[in-house]
C-alpha atoms as a PDB file:
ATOM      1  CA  UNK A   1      76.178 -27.884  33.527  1.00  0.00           C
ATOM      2  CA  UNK A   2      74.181 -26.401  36.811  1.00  0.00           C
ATOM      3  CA  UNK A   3      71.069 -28.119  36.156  1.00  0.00           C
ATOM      4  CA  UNK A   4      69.653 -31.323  34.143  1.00  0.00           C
ATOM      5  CA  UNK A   5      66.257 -30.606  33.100  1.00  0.00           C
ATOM      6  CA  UNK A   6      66.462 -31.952  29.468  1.00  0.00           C
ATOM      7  CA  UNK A   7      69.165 -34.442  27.822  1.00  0.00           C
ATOM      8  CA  UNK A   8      69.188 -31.808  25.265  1.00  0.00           C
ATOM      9  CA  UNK A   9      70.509 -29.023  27.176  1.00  0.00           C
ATOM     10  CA  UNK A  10      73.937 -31.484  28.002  1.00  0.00           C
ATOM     11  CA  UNK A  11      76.665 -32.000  25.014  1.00  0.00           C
ATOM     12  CA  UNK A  12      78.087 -35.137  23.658  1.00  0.00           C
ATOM     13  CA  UNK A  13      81.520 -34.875  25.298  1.00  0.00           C
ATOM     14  CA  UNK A  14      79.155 -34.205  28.763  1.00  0.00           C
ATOM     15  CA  UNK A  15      77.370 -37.324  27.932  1.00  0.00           C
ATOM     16  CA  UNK A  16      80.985 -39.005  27.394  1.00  0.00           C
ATOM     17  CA  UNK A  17      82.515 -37.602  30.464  1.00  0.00           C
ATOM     18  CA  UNK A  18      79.353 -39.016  32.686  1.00  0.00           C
ATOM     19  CA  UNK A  19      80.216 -42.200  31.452  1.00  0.00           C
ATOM     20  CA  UNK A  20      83.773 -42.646  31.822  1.00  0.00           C
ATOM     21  CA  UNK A  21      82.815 -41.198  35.487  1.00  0.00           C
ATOM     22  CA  UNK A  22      80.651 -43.827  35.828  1.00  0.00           C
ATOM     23  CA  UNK A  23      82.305 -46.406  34.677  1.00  0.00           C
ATOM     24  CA  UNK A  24      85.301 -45.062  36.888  1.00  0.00           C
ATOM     25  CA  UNK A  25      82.450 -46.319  40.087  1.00  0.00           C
ATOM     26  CA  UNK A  26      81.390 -48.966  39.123  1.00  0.00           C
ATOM     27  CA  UNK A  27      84.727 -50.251  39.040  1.00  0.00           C
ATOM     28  CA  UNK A  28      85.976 -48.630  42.322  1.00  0.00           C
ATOM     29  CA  UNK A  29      82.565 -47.129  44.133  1.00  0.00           C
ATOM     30  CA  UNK A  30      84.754 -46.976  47.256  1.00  0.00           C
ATOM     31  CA  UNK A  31      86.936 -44.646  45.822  1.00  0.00           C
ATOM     32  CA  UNK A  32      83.779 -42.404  45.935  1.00  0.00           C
ATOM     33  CA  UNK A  33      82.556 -42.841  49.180  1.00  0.00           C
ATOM     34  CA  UNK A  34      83.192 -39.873  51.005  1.00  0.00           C
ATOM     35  CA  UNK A  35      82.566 -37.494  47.792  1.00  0.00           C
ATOM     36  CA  UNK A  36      79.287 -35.951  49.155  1.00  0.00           C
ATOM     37  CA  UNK A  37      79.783 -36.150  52.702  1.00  0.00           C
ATOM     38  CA  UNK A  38      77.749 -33.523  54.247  1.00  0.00           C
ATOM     39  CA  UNK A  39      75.667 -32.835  51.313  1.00  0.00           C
ATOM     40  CA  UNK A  40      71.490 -33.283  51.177  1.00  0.00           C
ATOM     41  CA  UNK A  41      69.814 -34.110  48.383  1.00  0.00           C
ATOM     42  CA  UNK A  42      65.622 -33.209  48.357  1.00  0.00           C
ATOM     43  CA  UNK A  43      63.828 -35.877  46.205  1.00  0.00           C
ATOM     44  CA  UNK A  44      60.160 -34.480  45.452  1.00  0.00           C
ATOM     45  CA  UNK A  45      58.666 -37.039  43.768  1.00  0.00           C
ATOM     46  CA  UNK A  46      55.142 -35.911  42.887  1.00  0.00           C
ATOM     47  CA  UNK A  47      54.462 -39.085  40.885  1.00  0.00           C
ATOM     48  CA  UNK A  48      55.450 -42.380  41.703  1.00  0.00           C
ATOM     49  CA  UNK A  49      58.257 -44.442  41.309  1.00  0.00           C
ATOM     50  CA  UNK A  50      60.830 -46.994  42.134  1.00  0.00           C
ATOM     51  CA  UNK A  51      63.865 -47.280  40.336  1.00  0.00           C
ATOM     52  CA  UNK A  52      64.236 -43.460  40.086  1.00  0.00           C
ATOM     53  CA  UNK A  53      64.047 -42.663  43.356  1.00  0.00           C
ATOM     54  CA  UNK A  54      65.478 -45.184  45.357  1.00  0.00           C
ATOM     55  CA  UNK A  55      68.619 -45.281  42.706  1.00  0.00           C
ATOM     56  CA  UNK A  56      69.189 -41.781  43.548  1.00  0.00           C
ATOM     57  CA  UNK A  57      69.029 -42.261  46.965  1.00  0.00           C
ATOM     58  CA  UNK A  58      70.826 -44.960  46.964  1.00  0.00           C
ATOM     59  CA  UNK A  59      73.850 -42.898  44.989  1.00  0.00           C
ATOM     60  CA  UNK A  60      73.489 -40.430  47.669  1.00  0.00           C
ATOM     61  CA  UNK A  61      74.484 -42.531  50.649  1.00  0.00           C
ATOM     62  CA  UNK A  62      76.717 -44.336  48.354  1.00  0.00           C
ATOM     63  CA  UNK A  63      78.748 -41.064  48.093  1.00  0.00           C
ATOM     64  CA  UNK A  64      78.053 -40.464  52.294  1.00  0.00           C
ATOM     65  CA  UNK A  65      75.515 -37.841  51.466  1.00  0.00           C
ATOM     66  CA  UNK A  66      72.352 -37.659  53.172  1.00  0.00           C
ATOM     67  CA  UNK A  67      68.505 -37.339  51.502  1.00  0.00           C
ATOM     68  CA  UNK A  68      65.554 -35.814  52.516  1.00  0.00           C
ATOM     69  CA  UNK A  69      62.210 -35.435  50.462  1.00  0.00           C
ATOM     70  CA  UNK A  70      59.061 -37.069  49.777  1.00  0.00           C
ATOM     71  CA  UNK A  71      57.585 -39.458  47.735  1.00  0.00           C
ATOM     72  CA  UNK A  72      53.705 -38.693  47.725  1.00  0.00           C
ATOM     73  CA  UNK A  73      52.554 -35.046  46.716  1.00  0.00           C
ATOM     74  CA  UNK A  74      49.617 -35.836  49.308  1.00  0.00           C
ATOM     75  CA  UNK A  75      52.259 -35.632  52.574  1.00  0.00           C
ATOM     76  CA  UNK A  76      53.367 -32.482  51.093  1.00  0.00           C
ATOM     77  CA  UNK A  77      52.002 -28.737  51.677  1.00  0.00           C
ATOM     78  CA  UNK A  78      51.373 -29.215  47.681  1.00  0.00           C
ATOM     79  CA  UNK A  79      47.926 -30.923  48.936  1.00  0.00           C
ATOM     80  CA  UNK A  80      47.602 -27.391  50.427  1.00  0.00           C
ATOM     81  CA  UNK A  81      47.552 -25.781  47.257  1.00  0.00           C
ATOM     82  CA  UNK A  82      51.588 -24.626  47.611  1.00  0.00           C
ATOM     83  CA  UNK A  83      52.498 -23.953  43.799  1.00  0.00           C
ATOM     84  CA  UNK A  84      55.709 -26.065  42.798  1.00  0.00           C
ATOM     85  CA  UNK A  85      57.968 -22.546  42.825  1.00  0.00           C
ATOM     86  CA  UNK A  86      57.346 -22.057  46.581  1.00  0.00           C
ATOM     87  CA  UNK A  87      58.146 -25.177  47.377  1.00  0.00           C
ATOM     88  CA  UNK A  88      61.101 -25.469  45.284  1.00  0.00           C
ATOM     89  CA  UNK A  89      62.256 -22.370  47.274  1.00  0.00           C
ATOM     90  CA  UNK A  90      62.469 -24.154  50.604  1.00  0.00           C
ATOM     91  CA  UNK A  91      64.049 -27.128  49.504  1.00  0.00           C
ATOM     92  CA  UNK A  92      67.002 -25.339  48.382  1.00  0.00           C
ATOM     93  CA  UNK A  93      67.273 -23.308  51.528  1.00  0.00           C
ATOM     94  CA  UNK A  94      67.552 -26.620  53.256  1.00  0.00           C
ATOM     95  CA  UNK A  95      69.470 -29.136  50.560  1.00  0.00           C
ATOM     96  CA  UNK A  96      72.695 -28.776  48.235  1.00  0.00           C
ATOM     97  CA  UNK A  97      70.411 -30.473  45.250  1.00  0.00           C
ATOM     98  CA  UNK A  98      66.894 -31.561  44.062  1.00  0.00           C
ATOM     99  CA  UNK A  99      65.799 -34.555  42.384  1.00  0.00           C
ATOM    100  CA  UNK A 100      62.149 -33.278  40.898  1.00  0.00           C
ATOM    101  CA  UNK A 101      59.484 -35.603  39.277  1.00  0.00           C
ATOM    102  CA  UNK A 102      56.064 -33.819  38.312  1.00  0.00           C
ATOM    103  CA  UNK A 103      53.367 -34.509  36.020  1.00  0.00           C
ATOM    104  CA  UNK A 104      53.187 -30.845  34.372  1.00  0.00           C
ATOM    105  CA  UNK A 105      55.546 -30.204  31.273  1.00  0.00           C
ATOM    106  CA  UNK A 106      58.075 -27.795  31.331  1.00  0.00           C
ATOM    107  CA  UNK A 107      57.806 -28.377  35.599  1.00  0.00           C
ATOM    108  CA  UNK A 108      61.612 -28.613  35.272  1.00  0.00           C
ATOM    109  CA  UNK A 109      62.379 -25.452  34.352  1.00  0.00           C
ATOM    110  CA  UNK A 110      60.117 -23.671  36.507  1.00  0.00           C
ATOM    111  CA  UNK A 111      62.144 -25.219  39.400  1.00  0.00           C
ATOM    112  CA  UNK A 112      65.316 -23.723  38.214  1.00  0.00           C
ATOM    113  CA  UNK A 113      64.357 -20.585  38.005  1.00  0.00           C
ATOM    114  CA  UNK A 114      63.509 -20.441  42.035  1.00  0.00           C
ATOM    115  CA  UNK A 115      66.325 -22.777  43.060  1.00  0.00           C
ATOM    116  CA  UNK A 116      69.938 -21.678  44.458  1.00  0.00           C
ATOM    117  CA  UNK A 117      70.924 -25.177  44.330  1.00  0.00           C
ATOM    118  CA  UNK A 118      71.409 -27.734  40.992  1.00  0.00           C
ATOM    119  CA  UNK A 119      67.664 -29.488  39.929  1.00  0.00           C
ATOM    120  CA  UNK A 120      67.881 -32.629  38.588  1.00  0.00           C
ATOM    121  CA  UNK A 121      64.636 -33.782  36.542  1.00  0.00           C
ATOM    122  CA  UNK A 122      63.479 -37.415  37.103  1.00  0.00           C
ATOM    123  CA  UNK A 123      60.746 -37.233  34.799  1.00  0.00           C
ATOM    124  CA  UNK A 124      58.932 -34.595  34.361  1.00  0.00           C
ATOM    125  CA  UNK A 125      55.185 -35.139  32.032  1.00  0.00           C
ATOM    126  CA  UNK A 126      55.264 -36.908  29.028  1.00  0.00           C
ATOM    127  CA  UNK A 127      58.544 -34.997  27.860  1.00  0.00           C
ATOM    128  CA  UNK A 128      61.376 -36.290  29.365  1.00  0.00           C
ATOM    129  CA  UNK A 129      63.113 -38.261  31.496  1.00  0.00           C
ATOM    130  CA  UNK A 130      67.442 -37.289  31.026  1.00  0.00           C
ATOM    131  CA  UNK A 131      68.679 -39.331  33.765  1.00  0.00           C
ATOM    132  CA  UNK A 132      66.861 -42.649  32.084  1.00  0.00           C
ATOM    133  CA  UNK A 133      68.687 -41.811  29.153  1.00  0.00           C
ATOM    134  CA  UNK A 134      72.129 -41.519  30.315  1.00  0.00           C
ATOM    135  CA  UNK A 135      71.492 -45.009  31.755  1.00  0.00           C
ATOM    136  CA  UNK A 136      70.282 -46.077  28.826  1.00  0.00           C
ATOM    137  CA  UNK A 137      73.476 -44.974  27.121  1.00  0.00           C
ATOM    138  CA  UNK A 138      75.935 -45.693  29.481  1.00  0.00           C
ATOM    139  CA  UNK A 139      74.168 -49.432  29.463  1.00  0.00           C
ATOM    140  CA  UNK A 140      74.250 -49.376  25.591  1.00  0.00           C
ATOM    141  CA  UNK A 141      77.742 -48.107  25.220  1.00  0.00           C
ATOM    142  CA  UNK A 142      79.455 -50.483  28.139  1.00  0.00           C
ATOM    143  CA  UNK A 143      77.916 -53.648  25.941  1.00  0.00           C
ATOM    144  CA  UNK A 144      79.123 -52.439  22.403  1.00  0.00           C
ATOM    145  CA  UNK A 145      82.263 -50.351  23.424  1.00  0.00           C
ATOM    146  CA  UNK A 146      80.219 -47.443  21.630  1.00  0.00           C
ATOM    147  CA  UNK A 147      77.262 -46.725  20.029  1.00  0.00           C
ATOM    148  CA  UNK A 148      77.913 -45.268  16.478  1.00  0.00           C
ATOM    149  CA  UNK A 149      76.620 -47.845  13.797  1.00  0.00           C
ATOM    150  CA  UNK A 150      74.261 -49.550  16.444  1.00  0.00           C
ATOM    151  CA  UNK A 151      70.519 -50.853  15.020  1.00  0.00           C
ATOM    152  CA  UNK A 152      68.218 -50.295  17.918  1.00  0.00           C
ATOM    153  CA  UNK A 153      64.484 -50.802  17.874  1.00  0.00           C
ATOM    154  CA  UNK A 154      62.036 -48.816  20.043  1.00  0.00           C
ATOM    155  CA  UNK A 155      59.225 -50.651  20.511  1.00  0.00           C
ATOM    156  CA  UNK A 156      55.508 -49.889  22.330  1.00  0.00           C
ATOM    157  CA  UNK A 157      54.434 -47.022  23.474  1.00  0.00           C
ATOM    158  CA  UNK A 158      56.734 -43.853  22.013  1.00  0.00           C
ATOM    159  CA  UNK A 159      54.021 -41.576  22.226  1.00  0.00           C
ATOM    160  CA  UNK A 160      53.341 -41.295  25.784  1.00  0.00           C
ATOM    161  CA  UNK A 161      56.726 -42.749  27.635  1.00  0.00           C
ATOM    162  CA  UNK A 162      58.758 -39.810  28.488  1.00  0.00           C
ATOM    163  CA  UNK A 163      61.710 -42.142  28.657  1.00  0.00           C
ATOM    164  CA  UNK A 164      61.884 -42.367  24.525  1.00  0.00           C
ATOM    165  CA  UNK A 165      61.833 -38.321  23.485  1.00  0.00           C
ATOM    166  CA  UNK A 166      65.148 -38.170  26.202  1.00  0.00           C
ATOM    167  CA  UNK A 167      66.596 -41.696  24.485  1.00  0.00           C
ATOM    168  CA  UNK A 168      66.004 -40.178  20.955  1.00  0.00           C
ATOM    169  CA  UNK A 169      67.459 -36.949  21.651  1.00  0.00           C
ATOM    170  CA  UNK A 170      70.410 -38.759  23.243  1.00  0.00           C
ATOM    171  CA  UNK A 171      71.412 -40.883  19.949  1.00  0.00           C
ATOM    172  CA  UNK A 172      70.828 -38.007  17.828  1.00  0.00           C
ATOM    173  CA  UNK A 173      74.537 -36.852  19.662  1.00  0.00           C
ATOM    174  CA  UNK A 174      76.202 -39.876  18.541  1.00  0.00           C
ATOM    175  CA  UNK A 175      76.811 -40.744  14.404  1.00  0.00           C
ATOM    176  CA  UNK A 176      74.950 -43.588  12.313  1.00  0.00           C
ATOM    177  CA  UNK A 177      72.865 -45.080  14.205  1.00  0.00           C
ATOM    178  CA  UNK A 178      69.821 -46.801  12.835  1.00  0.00           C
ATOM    179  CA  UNK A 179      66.666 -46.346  14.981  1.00  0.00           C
ATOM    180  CA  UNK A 180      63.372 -48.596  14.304  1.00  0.00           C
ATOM    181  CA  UNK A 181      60.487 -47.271  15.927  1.00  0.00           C
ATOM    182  CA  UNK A 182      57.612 -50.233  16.441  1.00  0.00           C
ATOM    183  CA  UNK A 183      54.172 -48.901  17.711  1.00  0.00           C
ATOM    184  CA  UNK A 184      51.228 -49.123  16.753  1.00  0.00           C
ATOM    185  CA  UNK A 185      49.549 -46.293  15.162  1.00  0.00           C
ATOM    186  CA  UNK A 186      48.253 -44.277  17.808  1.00  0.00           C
ATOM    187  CA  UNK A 187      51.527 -44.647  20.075  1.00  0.00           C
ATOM    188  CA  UNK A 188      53.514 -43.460  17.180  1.00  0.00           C
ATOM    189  CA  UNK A 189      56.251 -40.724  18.623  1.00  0.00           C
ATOM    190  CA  UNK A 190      55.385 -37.432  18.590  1.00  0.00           C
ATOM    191  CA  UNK A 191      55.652 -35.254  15.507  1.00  0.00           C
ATOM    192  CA  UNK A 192      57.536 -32.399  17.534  1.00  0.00           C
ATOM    193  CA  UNK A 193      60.629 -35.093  18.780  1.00  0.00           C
ATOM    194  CA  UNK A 194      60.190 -36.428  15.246  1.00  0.00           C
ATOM    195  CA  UNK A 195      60.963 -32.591  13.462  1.00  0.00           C
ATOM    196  CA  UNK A 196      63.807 -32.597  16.491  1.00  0.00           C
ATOM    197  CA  UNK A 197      65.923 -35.334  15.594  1.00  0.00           C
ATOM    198  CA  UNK A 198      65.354 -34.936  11.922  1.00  0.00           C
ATOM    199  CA  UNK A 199      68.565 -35.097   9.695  1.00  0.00           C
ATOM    200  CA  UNK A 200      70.621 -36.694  13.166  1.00  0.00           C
ATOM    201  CA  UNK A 201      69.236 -39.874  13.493  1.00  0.00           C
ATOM    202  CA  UNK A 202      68.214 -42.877  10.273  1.00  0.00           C
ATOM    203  CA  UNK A 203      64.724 -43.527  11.435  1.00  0.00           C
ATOM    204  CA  UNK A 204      62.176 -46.163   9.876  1.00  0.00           C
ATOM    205  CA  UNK A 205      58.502 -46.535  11.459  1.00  0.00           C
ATOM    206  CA  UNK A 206      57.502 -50.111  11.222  1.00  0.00           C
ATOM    207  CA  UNK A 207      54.783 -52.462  12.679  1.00  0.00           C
ATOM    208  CA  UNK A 208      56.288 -56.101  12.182  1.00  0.00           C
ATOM    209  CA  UNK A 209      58.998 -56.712  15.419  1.00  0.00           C
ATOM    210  CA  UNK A 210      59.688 -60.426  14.688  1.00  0.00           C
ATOM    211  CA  UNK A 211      60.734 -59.931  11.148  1.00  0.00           C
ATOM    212  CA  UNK A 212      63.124 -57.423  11.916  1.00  0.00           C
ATOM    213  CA  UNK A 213      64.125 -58.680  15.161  1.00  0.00           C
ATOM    214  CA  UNK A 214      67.365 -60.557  13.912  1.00  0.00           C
ATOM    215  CA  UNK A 215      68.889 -57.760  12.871  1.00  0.00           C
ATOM    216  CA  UNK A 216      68.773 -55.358  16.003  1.00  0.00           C
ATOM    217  CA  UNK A 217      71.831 -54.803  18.307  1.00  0.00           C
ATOM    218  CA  UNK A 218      69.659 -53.373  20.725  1.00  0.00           C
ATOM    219  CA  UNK A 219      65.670 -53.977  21.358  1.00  0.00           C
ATOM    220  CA  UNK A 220      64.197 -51.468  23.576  1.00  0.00           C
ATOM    221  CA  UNK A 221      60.638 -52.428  25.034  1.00  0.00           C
ATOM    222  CA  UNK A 222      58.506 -49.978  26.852  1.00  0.00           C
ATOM    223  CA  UNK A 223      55.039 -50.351  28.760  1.00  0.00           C
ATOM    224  CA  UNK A 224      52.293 -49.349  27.304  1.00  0.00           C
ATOM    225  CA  UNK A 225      51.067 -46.837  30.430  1.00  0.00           C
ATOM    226  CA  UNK A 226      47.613 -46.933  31.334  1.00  0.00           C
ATOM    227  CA  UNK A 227      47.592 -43.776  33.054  1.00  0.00           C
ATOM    228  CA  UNK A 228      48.427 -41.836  29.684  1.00  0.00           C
ATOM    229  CA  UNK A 229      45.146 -42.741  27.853  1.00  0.00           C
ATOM    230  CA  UNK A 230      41.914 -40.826  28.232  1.00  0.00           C
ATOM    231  CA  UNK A 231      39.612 -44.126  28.375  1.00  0.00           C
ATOM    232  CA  UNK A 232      39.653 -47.927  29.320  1.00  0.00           C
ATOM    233  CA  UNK A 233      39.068 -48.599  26.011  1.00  0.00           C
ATOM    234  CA  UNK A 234      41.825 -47.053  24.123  1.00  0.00           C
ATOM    235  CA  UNK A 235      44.260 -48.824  26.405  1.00  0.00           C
ATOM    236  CA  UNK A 236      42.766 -52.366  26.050  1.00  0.00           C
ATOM    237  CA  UNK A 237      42.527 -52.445  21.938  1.00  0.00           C
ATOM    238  CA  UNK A 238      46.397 -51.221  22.399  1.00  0.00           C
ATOM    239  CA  UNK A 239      48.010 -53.084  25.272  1.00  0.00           C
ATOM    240  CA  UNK A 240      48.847 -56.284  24.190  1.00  0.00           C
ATOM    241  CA  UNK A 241      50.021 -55.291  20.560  1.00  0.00           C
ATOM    242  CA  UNK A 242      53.677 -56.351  21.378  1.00  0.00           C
ATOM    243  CA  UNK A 243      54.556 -58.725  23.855  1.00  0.00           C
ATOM    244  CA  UNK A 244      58.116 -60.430  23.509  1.00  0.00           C
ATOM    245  CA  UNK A 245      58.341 -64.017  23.872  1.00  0.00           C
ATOM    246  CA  UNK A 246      61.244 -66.504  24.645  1.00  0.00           C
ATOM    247  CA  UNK A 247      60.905 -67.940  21.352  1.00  0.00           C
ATOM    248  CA  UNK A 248      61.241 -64.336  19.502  1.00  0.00           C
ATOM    249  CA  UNK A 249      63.735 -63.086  21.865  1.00  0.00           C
ATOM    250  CA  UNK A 250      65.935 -66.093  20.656  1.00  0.00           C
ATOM    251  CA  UNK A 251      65.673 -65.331  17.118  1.00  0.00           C
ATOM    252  CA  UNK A 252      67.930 -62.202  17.963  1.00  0.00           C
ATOM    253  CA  UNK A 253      72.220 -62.638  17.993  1.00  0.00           C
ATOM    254  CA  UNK A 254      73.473 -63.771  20.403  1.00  0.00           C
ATOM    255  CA  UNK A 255      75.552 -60.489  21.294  1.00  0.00           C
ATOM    256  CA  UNK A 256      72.512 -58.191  21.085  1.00  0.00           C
ATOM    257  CA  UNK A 257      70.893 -56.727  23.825  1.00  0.00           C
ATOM    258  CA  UNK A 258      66.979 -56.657  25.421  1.00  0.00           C
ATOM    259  CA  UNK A 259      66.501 -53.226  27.675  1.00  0.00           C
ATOM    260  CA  UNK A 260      63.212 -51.647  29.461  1.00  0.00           C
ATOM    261  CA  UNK A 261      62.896 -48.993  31.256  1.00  0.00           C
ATOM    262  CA  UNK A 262      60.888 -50.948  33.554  1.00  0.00           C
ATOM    263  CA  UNK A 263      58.317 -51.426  35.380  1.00  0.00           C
ATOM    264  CA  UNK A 264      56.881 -53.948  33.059  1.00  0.00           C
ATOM    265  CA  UNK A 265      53.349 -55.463  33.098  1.00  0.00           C
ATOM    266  CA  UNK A 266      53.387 -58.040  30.247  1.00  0.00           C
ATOM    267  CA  UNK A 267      55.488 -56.439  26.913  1.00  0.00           C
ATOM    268  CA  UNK A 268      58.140 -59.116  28.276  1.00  0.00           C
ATOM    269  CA  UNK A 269      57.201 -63.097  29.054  1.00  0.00           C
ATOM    270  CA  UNK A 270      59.373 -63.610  32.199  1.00  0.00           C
ATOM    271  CA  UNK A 271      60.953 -66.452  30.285  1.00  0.00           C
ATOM    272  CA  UNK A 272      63.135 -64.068  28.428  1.00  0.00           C
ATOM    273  CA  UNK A 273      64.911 -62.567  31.875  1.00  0.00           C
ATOM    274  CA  UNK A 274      67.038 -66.170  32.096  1.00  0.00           C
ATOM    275  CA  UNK A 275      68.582 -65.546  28.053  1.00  0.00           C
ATOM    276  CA  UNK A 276      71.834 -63.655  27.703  1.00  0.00           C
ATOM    277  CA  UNK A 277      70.515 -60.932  25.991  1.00  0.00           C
ATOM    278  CA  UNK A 278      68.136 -60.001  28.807  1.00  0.00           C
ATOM    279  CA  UNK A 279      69.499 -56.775  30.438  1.00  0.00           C
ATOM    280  CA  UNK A 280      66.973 -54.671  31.872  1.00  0.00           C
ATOM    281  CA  UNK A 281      67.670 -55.265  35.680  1.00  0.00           C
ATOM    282  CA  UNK A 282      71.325 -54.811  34.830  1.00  0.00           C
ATOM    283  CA  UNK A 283      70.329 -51.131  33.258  1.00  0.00           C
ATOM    284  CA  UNK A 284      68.363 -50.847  35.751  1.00  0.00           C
ATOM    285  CA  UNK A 285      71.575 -51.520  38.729  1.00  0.00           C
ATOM    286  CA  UNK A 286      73.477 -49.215  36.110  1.00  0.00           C
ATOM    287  CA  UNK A 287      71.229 -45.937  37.146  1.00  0.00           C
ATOM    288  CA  UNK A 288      73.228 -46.342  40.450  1.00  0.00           C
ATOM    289  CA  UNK A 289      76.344 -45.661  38.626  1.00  0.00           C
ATOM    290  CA  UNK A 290      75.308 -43.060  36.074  1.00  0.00           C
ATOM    291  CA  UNK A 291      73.469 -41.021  39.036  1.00  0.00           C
ATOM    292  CA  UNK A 292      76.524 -41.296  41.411  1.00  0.00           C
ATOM    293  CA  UNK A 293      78.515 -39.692  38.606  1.00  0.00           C
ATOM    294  CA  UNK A 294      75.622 -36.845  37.904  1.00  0.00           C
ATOM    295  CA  UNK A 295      75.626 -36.062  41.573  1.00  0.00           C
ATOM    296  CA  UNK A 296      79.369 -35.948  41.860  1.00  0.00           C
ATOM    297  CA  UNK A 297      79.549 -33.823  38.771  1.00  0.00           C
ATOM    298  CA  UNK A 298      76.667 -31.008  39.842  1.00  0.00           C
ATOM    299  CA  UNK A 299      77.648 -30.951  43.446  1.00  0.00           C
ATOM    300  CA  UNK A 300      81.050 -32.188  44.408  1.00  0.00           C
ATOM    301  CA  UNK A 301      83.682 -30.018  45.082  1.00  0.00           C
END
C-alpha cells in the first residue's frame, strides 16, 4: 500500500492490520510518539472540513511529525488557475505525505501520478471518502468484537455522501452482513456502487426506519448535504425525511450502536447524544487512532 485513494484498492487483512494498529494507540499512543519525528505531512484541503483535517493533524503531531498545507483553495496559487498536478508536484518536493480533499472525481488519482511521496484521499467528490471508512470500521468492529453477521442501516442521503460508497465497499470485505439502506427515493445509492457490491453484501432498500429500527446493531445517519442538490427546492421537499428522535432511538437494544459521519444539522435531536447507544463523537475521537495508524503504516520507517 503506497497510496489510499479508494477503500477498494486496500485488502481485508490491510483493513485488519490498520485496526489492530490502531487499537495498539489507542491503548498506548505514547508508545508512538516519536514514530514520525521529522516527517511533514501537506494537507490540501480544497473543500472544507473539520474532523478530517484537524484529526489528521492532530495524528501528525501525535506521532512528533510536523504539518504544513492549507485549508481554503482561495489562499492557494489554485485561485491562480495552478491545475491540481502542479501543485501536487511541489508539495511532495517539500513533505514526506499528502492528505488531498477536492471536489473533482477521480482528483485522487491524478495526484498520484505526479507525487514522489504517499497521497492520502480525504474525500475526494461524491465518490469516496477511505479514511471515514476505516473509522467507521474500526468504530464498528471495537463495539461488536467483529463485524460478520452485523444488521446495519444506512440511512439519508446515500446518493450524494461520499462517506457511504467507501462504507459499502468496506463491508463488502467482511462476510454476512445485512445492510438496510433508508432514503428516500431520489437519495437512493448509486446504481454503479450498487452493481459493485453486488453478490458481497445482503442489501434491502426500504423507506420505514422506526419499524425496522429494533432490529439494527448498527444505525448509520448521514446529512442530507445541501451543497449536492442543483436547487433550493429539491433540498427542502428532502431534508427533513428522517430525523431520529430520543423516543425512536430508544426503541433500539440496548447494545446497538448510533454513528454519523458528522457534521449534523438536524437528522439527530440532540436528546439522543446523552443514550448509550449514541457514538458519533466517539467515532469521531476514533479517526485520531485509525489515521495515526495509516500514517505510521505509509510513512514510518
Amino acid at each position: 500500500m503506497k497510496h489510499l485513494v479508494s477503500i477498494r484498492d486496500i485488502s481485508t487483512k490491510e483493513i485488519l492490520n490498520l485496526i489492530e494498529l490502531a487499537q495498539d494507540i489507542e491503548t498506548n499512543p505514547h508508545a508512538y510518539s516519536d514514530r514520525l519525528k521529522g516527517k511533514i505531512m501537506s494537507t490540501l484541503f480544497y473543500e472544507p472540513s473539520t474532523r478530517t483535517r484537524l484529526s489528521f493533524e492532530s495524528a501528525m503531531h501525535r506521532l512528533n511529525g510536523k504539518v504544513l498545507g492549507f485549508a481554503d483553495a482561495n489562499v492557494s496559487s489554485a485561485k491562480k488557475g495552478e491545475s491540481i498536478a502542479d501543485t501536487v508536484r511541489m508539495a511532495s518536493a517539500y513533505s514526506d505525505v499528502i492528505v488531498l480533499r477536492h471536489f473533482l472525481e477521480g482528483s485522487g488519482r491524478i495526484a498520484t501520478e505526479y507525487s514522489d511521496v504517499p497521497v492520502i484521499s480525504g474525500g475526494t467528490g461524491i465518490q469516496e471518502h477511505p479514511t471515514q471508512a476505516i473509522l467507521d470500521v474500526y468504530t464498528i468492529h471495537k463495539h461488536f468484537d467483529g463485524l460478520d453477521g452485523l444488521k446495519i442501516g444506512l440511512v439519508g442521503d446515500l446518493r450524494y455522501g461520499r462517506t457511504i460508497p467507501s462504507l459499502l465497499y468496506a463491508l463488502a470485505k467482511f462476510s454476512g452482513i445485512e445492510i438496510y439502506l433508508f432514503s428516500p427515493p431520489e437519495l437512493r445509492v448509486r446504481m454503479s456502487v450498487m452493481n459493485d457490491i453486488s453478490g458481497k453484501l445482503t442489501t434491502y432498500i426500504k423507506q420505514d426506519l422506526k419499524s425496522h429500527l429494533p432490529e439494527l446493531d448498527v444505525l448509520y445517519m448521514t446529512r442530507v448535504q445541501k451543497e449536492r442538490f442543483p436547487d433550493e427546492a429539491s433540498y427542502e421537499r428532502v431534508k427533513d425525511f428522517y430525523v431520529l428522535s430520543g423516543a425512536m432511538a430508544q426503541t433500539m437494544k440496548k447494545e446497538s450502536i448510533i454513528l454519523h459521519p458528522l457534521p449534523r444539522v438536524n437528522e439527530i435531536a440532540y436528546e439522543v447524544d446523552r443514550l448509550p447507544q449514541a457514538k458519533y463523537f466517539e467515532q469521531a475521537k476514533n479517526g485520531v487512532w485509525t489515521r495515526m495508524a495509516l500514517l505510521t503504516t505509509l510513512v514510518g520507517e
